[in-house]
C-alpha atoms as a PDB file:
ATOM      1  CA  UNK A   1       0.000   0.000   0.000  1.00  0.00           C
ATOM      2  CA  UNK A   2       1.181   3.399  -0.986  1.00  0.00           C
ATOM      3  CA  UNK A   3       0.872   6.463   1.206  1.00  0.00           C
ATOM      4  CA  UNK A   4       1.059  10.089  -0.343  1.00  0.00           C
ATOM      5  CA  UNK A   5       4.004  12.089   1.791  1.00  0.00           C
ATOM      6  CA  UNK A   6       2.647  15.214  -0.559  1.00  0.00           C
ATOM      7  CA  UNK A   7      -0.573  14.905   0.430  1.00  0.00           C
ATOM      8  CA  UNK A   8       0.318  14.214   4.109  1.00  0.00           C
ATOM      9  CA  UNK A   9       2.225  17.462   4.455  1.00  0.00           C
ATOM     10  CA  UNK A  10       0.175  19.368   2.594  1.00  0.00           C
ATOM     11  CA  UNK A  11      -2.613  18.795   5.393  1.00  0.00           C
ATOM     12  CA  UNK A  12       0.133  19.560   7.639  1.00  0.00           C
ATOM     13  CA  UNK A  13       0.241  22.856   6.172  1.00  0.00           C
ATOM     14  CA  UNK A  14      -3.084  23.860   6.154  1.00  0.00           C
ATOM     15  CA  UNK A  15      -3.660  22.081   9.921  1.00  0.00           C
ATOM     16  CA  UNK A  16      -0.657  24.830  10.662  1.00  0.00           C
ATOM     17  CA  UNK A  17      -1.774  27.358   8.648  1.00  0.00           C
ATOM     18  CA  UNK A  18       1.826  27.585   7.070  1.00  0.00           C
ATOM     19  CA  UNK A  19       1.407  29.038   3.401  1.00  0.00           C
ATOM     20  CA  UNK A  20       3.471  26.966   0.752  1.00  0.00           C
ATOM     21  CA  UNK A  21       5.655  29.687  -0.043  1.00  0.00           C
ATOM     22  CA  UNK A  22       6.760  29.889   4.378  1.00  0.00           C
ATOM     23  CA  UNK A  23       7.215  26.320   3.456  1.00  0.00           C
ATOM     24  CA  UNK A  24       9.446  26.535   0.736  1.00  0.00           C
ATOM     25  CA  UNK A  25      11.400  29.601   2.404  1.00  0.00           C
ATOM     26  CA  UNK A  26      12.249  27.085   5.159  1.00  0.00           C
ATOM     27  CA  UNK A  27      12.879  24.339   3.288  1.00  0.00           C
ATOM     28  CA  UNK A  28      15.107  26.621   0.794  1.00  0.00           C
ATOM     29  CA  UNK A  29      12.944  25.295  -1.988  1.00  0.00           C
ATOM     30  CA  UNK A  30      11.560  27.302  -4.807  1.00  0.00           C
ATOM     31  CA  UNK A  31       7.489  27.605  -4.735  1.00  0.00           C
ATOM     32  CA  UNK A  32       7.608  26.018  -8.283  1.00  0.00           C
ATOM     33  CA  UNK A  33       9.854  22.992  -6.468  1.00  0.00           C
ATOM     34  CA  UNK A  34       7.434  23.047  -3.132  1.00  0.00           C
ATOM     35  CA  UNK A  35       4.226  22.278  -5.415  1.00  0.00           C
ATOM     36  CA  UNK A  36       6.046  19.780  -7.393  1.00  0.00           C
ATOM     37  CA  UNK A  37       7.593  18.433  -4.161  1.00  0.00           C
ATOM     38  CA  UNK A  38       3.886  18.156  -2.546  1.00  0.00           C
ATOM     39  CA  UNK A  39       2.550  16.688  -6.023  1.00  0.00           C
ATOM     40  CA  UNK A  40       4.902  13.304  -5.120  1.00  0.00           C
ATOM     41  CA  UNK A  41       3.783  10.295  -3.039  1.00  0.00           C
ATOM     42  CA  UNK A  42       7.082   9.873  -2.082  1.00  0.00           C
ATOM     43  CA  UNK A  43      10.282  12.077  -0.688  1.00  0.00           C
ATOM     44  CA  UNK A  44      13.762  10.943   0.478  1.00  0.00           C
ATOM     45  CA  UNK A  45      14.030  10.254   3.775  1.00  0.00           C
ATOM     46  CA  UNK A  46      16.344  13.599   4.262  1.00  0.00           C
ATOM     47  CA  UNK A  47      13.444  15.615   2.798  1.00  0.00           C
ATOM     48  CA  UNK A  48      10.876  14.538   5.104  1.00  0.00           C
ATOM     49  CA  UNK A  49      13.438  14.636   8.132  1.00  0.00           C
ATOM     50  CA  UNK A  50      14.122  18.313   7.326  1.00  0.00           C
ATOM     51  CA  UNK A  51      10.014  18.868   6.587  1.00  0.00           C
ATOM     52  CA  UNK A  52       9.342  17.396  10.363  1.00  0.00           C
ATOM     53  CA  UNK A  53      11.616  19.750  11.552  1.00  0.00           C
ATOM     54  CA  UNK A  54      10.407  22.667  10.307  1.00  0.00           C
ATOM     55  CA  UNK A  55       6.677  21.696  11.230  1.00  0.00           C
ATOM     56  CA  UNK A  56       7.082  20.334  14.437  1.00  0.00           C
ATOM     57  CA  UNK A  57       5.739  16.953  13.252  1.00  0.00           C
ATOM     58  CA  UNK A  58       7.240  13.700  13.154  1.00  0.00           C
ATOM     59  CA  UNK A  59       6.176  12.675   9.462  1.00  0.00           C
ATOM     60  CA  UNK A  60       8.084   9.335   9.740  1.00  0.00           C
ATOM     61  CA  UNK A  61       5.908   8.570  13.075  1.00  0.00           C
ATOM     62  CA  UNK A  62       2.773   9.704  11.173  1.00  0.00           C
ATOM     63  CA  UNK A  63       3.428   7.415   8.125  1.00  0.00           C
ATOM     64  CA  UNK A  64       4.371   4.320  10.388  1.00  0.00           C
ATOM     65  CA  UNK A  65       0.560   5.169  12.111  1.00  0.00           C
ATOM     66  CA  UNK A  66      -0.811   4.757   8.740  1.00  0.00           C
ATOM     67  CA  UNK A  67       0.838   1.590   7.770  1.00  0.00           C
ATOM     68  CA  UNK A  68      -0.458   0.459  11.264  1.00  0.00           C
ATOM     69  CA  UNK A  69      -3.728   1.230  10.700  1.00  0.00           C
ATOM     70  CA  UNK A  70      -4.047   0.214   7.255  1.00  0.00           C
ATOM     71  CA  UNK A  71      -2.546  -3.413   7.744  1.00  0.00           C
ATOM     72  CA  UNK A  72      -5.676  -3.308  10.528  1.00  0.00           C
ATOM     73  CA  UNK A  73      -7.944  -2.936   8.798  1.00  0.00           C
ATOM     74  CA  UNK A  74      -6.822  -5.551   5.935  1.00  0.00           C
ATOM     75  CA  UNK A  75      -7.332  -7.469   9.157  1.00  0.00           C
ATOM     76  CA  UNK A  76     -10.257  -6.448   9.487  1.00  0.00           C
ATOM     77  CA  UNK A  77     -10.901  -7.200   5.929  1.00  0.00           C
ATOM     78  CA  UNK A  78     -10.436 -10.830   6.476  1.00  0.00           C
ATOM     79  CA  UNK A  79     -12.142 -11.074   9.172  1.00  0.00           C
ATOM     80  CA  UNK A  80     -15.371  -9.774   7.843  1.00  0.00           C
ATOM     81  CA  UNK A  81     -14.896 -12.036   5.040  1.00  0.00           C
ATOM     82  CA  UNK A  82     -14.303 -14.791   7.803  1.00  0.00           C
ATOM     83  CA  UNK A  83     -17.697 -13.869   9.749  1.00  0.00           C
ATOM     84  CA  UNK A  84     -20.373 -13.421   6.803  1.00  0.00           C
ATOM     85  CA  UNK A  85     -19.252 -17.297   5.385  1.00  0.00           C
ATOM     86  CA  UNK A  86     -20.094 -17.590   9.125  1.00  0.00           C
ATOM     87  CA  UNK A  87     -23.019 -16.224   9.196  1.00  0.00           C
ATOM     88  CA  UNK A  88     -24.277 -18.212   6.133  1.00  0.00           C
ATOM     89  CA  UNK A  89     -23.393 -21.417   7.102  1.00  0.00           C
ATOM     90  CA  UNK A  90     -25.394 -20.614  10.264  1.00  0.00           C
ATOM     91  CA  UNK A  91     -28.445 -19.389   8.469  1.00  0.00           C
ATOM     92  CA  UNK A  92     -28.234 -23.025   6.796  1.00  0.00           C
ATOM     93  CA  UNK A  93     -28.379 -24.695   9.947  1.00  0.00           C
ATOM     94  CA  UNK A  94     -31.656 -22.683  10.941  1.00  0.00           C
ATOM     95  CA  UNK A  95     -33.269 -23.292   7.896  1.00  0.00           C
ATOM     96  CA  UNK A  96     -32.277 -26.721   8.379  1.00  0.00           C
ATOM     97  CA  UNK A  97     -33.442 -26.961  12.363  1.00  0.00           C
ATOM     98  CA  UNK A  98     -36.867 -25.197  11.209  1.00  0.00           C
ATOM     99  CA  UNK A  99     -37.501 -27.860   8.556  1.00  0.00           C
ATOM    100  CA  UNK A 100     -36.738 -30.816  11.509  1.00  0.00           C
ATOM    101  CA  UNK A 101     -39.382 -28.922  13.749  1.00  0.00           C
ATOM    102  CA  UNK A 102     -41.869 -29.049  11.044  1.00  0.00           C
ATOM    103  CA  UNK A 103     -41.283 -32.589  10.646  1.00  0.00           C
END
């Protein structure tokens, strides 16, 4: 699974209310190279070291969360996959102990 860095900072920015052109001042990037930079899914790992700096933010951390939660809820995926063949194989056995009783 793919996670956007661009995206991630840029709602970093506008959580901070940090305009892209502060941004890029900080960063020492051109505004042209700040919207291309925020346009990519993903940044070297000195870029977004230097970004979490500037922001306050530990982008690394935030990206591990997302991993985290995303491999839950492939988990949770399964499991709901797991429970509804469940779930049907128990509405068989119903159907199944109603026709006995009517017997």
């Amino acid at each position: 699974m793919k996670f956007h860095v661009g995206e991630i900072v840029s709602k970093i920015l506008s959580k901070q209310r940090l305009s892209k052109t502060e941004f890029a001042n900080k960063l020492h990037y051109s505004k042209q190279n700040i919207n291309s930079l925020l346009k990519n899914e993903s940044w070297n790992s000195e870029t977004i070291e230097r970004a979490s700096k500037i922001l306050n933010e530990n982008i690394f951390q935030i990206l591990a969360n997302s991993i985290s939660d995303s491999k839950k809820t492939l988990v949770d995926k399964k499991e709901i996959e797991v429970l509804k063949k469940e779930i049907t194989y128990l509405k068989e056995i119903n159907s199944l102990l109603k026709s006995k009783i009517k017997e």
